[in-house]
C-alpha atoms as a PDB file:
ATOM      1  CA  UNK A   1     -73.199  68.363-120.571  1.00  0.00           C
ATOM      2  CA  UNK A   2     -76.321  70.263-121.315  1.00  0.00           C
ATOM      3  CA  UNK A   3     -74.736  73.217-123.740  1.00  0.00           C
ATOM      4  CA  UNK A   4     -78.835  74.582-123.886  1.00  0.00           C
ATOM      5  CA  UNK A   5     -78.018  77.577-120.847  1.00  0.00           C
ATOM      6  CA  UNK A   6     -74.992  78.321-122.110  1.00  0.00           C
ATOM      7  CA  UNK A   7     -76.319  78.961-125.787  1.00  0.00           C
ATOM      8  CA  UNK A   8     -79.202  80.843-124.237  1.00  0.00           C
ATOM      9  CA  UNK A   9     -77.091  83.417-122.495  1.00  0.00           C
ATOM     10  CA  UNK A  10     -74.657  83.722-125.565  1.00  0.00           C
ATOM     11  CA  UNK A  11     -77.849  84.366-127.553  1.00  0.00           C
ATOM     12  CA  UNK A  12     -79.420  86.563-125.393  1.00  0.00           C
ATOM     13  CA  UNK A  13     -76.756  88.848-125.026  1.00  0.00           C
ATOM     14  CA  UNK A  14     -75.794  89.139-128.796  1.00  0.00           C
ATOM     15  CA  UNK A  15     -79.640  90.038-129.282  1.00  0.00           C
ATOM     16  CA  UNK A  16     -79.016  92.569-126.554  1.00  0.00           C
ATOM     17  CA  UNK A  17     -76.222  94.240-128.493  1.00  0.00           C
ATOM     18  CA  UNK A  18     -78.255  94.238-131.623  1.00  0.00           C
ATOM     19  CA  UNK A  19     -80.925  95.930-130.066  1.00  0.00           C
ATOM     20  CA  UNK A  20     -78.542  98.451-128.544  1.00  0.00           C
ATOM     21  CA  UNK A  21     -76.769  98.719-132.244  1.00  0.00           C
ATOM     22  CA  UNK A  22     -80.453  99.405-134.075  1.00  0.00           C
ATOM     23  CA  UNK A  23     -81.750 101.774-131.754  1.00  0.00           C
ATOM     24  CA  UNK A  24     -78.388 104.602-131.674  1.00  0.00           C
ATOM     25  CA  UNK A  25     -78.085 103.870-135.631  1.00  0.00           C
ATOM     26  CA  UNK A  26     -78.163 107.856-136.653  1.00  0.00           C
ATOM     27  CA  UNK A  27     -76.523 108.850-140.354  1.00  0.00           C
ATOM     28  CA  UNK A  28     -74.669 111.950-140.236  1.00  0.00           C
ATOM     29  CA  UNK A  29     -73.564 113.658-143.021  1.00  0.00           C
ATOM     30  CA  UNK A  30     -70.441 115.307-142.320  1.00  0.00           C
ATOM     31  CA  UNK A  31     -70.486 119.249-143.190  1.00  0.00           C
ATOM     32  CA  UNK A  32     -73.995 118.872-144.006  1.00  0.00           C
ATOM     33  CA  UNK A  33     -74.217 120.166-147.566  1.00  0.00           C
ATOM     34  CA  UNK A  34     -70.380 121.350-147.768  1.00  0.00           C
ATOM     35  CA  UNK A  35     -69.546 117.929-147.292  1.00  0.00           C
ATOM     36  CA  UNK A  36     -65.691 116.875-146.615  1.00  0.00           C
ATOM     37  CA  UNK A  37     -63.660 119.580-147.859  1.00  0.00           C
ATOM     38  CA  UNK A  38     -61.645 122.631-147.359  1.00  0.00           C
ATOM     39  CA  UNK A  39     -63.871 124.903-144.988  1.00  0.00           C
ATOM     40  CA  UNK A  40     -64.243 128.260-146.545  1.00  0.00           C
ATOM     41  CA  UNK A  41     -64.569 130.132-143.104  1.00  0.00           C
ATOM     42  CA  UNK A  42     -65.096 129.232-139.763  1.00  0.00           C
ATOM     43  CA  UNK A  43     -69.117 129.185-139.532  1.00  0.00           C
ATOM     44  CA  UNK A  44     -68.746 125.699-142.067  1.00  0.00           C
ATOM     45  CA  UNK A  45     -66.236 124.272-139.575  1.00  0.00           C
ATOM     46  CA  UNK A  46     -66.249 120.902-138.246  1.00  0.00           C
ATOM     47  CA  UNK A  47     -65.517 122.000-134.664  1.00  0.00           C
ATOM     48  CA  UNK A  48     -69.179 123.745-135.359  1.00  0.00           C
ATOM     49  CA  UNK A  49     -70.531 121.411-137.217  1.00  0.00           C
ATOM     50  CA  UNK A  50     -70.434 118.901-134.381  1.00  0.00           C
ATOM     51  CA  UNK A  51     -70.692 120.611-131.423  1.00  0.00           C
ATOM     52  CA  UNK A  52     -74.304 120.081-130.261  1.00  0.00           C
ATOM     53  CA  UNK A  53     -74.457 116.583-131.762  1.00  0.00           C
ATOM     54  CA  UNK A  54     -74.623 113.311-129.922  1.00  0.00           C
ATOM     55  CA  UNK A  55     -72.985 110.368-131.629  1.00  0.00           C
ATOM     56  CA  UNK A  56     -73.090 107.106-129.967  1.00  0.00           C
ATOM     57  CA  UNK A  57     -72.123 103.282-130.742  1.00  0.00           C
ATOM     58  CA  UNK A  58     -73.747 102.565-134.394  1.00  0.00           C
ATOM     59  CA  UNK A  59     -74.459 105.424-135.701  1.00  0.00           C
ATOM     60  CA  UNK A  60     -73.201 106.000-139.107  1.00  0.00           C
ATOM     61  CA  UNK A  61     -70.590 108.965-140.633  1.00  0.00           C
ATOM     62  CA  UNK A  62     -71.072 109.543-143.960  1.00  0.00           C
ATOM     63  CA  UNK A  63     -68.258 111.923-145.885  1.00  0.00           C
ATOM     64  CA  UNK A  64     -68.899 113.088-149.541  1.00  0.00           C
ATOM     65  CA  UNK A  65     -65.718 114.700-151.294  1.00  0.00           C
ATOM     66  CA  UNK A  66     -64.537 114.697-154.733  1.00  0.00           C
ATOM     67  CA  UNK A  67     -62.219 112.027-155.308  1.00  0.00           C
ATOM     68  CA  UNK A  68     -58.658 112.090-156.357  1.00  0.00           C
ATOM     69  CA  UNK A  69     -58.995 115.957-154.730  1.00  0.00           C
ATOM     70  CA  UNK A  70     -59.626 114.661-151.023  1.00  0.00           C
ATOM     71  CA  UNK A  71     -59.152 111.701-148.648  1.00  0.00           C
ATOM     72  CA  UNK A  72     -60.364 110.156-145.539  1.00  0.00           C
ATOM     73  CA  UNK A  73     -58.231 108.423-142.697  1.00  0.00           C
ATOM     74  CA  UNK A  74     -58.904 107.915-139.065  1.00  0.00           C
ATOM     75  CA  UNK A  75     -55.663 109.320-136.822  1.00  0.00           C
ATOM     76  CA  UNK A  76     -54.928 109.087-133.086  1.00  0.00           C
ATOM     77  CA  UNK A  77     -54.795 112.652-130.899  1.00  0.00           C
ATOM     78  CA  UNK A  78     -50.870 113.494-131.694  1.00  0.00           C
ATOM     79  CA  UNK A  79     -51.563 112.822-135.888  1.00  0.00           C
ATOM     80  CA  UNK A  80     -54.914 114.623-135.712  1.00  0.00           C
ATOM     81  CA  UNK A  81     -52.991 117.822-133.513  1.00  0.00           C
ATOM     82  CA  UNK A  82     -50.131 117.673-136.127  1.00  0.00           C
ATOM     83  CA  UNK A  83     -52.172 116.770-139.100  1.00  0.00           C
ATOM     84  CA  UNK A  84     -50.035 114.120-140.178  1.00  0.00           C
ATOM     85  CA  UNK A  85     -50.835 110.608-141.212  1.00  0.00           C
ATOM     86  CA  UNK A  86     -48.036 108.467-138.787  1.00  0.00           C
ATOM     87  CA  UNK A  87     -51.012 107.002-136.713  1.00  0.00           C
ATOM     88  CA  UNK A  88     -53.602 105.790-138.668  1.00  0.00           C
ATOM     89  CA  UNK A  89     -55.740 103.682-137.663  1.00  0.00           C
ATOM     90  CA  UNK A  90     -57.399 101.807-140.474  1.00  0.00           C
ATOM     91  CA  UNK A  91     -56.784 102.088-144.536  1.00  0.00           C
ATOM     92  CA  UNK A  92     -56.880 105.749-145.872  1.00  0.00           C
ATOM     93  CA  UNK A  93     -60.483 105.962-147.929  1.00  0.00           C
ATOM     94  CA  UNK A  94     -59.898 107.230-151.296  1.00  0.00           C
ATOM     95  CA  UNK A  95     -63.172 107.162-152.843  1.00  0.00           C
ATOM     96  CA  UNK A  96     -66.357 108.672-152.370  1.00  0.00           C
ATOM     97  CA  UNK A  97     -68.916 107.833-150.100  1.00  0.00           C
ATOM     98  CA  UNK A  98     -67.256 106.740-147.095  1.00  0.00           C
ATOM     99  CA  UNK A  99     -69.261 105.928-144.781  1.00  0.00           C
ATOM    100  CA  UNK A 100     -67.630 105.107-141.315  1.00  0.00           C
ATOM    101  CA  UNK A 101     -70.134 102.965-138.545  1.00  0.00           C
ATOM    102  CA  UNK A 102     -68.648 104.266-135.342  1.00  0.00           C
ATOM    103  CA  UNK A 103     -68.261 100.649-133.126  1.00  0.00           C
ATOM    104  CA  UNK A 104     -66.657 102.049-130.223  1.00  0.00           C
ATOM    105  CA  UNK A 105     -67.110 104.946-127.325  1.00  0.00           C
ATOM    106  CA  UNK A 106     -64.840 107.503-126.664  1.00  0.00           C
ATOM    107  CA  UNK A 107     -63.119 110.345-128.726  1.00  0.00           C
ATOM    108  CA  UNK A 108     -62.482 109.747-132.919  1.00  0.00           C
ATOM    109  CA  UNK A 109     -60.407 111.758-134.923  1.00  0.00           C
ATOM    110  CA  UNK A 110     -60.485 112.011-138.647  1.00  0.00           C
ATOM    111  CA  UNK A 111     -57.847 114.034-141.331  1.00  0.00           C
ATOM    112  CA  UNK A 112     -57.554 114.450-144.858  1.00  0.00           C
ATOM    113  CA  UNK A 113     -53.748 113.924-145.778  1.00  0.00           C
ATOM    114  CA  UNK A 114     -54.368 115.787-149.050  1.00  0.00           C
ATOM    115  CA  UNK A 115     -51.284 118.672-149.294  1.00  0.00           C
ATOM    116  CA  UNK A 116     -52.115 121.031-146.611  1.00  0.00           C
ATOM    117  CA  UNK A 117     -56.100 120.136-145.849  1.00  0.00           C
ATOM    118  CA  UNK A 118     -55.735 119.054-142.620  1.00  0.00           C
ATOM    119  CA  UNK A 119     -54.267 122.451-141.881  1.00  0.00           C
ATOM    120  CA  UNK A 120     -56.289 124.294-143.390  1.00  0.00           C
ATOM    121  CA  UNK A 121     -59.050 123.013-141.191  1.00  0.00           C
ATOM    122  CA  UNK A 122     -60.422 119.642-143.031  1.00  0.00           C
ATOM    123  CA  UNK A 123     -60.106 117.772-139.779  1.00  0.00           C
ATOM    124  CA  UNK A 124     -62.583 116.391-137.930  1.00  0.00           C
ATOM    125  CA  UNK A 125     -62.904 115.379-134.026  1.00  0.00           C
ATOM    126  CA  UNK A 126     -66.082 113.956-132.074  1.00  0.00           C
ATOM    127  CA  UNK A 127     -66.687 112.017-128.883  1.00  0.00           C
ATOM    128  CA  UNK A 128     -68.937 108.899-129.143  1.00  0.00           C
ATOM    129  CA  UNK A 129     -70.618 107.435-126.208  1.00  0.00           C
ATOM    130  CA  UNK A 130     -73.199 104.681-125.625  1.00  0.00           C
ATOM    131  CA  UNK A 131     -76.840 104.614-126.992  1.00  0.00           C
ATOM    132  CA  UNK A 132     -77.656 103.178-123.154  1.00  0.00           C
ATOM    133  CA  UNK A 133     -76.572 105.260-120.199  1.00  0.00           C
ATOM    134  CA  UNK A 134     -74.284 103.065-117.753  1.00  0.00           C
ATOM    135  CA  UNK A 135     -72.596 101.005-120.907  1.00  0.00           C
ATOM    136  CA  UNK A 136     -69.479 102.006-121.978  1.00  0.00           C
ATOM    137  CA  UNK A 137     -69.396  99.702-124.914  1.00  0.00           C
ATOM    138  CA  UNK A 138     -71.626  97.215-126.802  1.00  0.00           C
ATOM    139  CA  UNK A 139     -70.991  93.895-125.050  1.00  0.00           C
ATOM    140  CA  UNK A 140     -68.419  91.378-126.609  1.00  0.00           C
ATOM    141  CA  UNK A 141     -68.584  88.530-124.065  1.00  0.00           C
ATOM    142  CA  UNK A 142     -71.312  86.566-122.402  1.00  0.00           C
ATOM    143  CA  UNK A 143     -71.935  87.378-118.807  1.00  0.00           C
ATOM    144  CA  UNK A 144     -70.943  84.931-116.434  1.00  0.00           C
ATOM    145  CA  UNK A 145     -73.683  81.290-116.219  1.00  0.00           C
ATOM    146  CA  UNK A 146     -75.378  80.830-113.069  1.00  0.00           C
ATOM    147  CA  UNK A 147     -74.625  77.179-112.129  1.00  0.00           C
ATOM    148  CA  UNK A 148     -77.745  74.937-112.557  1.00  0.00           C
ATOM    149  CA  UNK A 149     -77.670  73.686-109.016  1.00  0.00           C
ATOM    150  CA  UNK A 150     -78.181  75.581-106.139  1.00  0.00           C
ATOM    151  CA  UNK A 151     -75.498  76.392-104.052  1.00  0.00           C
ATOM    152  CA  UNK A 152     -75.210  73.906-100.852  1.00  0.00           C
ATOM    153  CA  UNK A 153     -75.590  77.303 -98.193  1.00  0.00           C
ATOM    154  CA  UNK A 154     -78.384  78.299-100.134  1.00  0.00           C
ATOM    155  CA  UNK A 155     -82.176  77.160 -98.371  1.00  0.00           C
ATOM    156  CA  UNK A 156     -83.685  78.480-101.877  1.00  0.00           C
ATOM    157  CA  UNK A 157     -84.560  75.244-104.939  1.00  0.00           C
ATOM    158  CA  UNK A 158     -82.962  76.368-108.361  1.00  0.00           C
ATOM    159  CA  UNK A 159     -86.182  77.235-110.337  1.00  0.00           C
ATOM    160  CA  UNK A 160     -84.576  76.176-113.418  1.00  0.00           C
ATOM    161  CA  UNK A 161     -83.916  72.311-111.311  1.00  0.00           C
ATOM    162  CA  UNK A 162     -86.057  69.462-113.097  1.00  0.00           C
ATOM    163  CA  UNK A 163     -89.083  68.331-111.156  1.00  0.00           C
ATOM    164  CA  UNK A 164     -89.825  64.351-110.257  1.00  0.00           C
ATOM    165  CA  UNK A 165     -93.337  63.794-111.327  1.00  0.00           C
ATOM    166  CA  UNK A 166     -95.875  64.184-108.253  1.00  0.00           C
ATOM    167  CA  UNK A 167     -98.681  61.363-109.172  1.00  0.00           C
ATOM    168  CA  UNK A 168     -96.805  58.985-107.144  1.00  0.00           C
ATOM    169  CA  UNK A 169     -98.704  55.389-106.333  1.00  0.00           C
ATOM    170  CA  UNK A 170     -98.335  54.737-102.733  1.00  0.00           C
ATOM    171  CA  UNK A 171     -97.494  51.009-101.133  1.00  0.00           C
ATOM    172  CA  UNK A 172     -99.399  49.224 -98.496  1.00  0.00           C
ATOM    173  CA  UNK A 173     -99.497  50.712 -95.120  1.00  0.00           C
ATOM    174  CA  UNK A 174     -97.565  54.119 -93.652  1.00  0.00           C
ATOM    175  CA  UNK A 175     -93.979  53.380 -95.412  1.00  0.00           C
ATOM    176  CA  UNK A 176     -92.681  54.906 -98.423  1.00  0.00           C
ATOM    177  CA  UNK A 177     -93.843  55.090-101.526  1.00  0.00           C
ATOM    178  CA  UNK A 178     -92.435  53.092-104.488  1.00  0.00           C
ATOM    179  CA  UNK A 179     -92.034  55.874-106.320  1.00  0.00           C
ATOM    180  CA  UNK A 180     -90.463  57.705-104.139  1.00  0.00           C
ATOM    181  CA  UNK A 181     -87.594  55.573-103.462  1.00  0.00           C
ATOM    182  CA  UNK A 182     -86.975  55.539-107.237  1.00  0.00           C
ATOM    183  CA  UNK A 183     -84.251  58.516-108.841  1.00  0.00           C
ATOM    184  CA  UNK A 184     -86.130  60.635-111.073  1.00  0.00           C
ATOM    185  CA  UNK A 185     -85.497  59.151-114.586  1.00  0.00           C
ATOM    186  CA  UNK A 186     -83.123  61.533-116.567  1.00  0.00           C
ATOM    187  CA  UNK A 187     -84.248  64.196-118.827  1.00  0.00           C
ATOM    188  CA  UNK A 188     -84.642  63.579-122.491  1.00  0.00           C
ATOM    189  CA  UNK A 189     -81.716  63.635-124.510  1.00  0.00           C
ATOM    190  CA  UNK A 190     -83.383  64.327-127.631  1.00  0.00           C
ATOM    191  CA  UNK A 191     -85.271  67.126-126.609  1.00  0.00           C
ATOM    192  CA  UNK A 192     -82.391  68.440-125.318  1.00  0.00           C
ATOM    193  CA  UNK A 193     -80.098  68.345-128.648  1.00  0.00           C
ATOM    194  CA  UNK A 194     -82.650  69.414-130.090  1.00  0.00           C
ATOM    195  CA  UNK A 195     -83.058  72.557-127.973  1.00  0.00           C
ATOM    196  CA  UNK A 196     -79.172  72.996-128.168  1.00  0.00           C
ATOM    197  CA  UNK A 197     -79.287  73.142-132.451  1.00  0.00           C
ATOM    198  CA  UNK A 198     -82.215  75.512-132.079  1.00  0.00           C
ATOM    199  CA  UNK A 199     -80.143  78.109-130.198  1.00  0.00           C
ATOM    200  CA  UNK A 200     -77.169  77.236-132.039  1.00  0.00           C
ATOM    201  CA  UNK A 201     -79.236  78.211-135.752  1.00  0.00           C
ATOM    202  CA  UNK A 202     -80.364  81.765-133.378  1.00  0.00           C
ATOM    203  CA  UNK A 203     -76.898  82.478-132.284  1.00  0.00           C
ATOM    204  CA  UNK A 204     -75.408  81.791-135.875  1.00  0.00           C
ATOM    205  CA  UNK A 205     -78.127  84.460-137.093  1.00  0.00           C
ATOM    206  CA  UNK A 206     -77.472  86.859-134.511  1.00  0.00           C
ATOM    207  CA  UNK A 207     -73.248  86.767-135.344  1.00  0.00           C
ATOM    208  CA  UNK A 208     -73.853  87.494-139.107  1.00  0.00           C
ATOM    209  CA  UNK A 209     -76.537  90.047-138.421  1.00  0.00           C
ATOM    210  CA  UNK A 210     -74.189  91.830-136.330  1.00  0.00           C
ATOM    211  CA  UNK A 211     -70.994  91.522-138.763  1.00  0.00           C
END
C-alpha cells in the first residue's frame, strides 16, 4: 500500500495547525504592571483588564506574583463563582512566572486559592476563540483521504492516476499496437519508500514542533 498520500495529508494538516498556532501567538501580561495580585480598587480589575482584549488559540498568559504570597490554578465556572479550588483543572502553579499557552477556544477561568484572594477579586475570566474565523479549534485529526481511483460514476480521470508512457511503437498494418496491449509496468517501489521516509522525517518534525 502506498502510505505517501496518507503521510502527505497528515503532514499538511499538522503544518496547517502550526501556522494557525504562530500567527495568534500574543503574550499577555496579566494586570499589566500590577501583575497577579490583590486588586487595590476596581479600575486594576481583571474584569477591566480584559475586557477589550482578544485572546485566541496560542496566545500566551503570563502571571507575575510573589511567591509563597499568591498562587495560580485554572477552575471550572461553579469553583471560579465560589472561589474555591474543588474543580481544578490542571496542577495549582506555585511559583513565579507562570505562563499559561491557552490550547483551546471557549471561556477559561483562573483563581488564586490563597486565604480569601479569590474573593477579594484575584480572579480572572476570559473567552478564547480561534486565530481563523470559521475554526473552532486547532485541528487534531487528518481530514478524510480522497481515494486514489476515481469513482466508477465519475466520467472525470483522477489527476493524481499514473500515466502509461505515450511513445508507443506501432505493429504492422491497422491493429493494435504492441505496446498498447501491454499493462503499464508498476511504479517504482524505491522511489516510493523513499517518498514515504521523506514525509515520515516532515511529519516527525512537525509533532515535536508542535509539543
Amino acid at each position: 500500500m502506498d502510505r505517501a498520500p496518507l503521510f502527505s495529508t497528515l503532514f499538511c494538516a499538522i503544518f496547517a495547525a502550526m501556522l494557525n498556532f504562530a500567527a495568534a501567538q500574543n503574550v499577555y501580561t496579566v494586570g499589566d504592571e500590577i501583575g497577579w495580585d490583590i486588586p487595590r480598587d476596581a479600575s486594576v480589575s481583571y474584569v477591566n483588564w480584559a475586557s477589550g482584549k482578544t485572546f485566541s488559540v496560542g496566545d500566551i498568559l503570563v502571571f507575575n506574583f510573589v511567591t509563597n504570597q499568591h498562587d495560580l490554578v485554572q477552575v471550572t465556572r461553579a469553583s471560579y463563582d465560589a472561589c474555591d479550588d474543588d474543580n481544578e483543572i490542571g496542577s495549582i502553579i506555585t511559583t513565579r512566572p507562570a505562563n499559561v499557552t491557552l490550547i483551546t477556544t471557549g471561556d477559561h477561568y483562573y483563581i488564586c486559592t490563597f486565604g480569601r484572594h479569590c474573593e477579594a477579586g484575584q480572579k480572572l475570566a476570559i473567552t478564547v476563540g480561534s486565530s481563523t474565523p470559521g475554526i473552532a479549534n486547532p485541528p487534531t485529526t487528518a481530514p478524510p483521504i480522497t481515494p486514489a481511483t476515481p469513482s466508477p460514476a465519475s466520467s472525470l480521470p483522477d489527476p493524481c492516476a499514473p500515466v502509461p508512457s505515450q511513445s508507443l511503437a506501432p505493429n504492422a498494418g491497422n491493429g493494435p499496437t504492441a505496446a498498447a496491449a501491454r499493462p503499464p509496468p508498476p511504479p517504482d517501489s524505491s522511489s516510493t519508500s523513499l517518498a514515504s521516509d521523506f514525509l515520515l522525517v516532515l511529519l516527525s518534525i512537525g509533532v515535536a514542533l508542535i509539543v
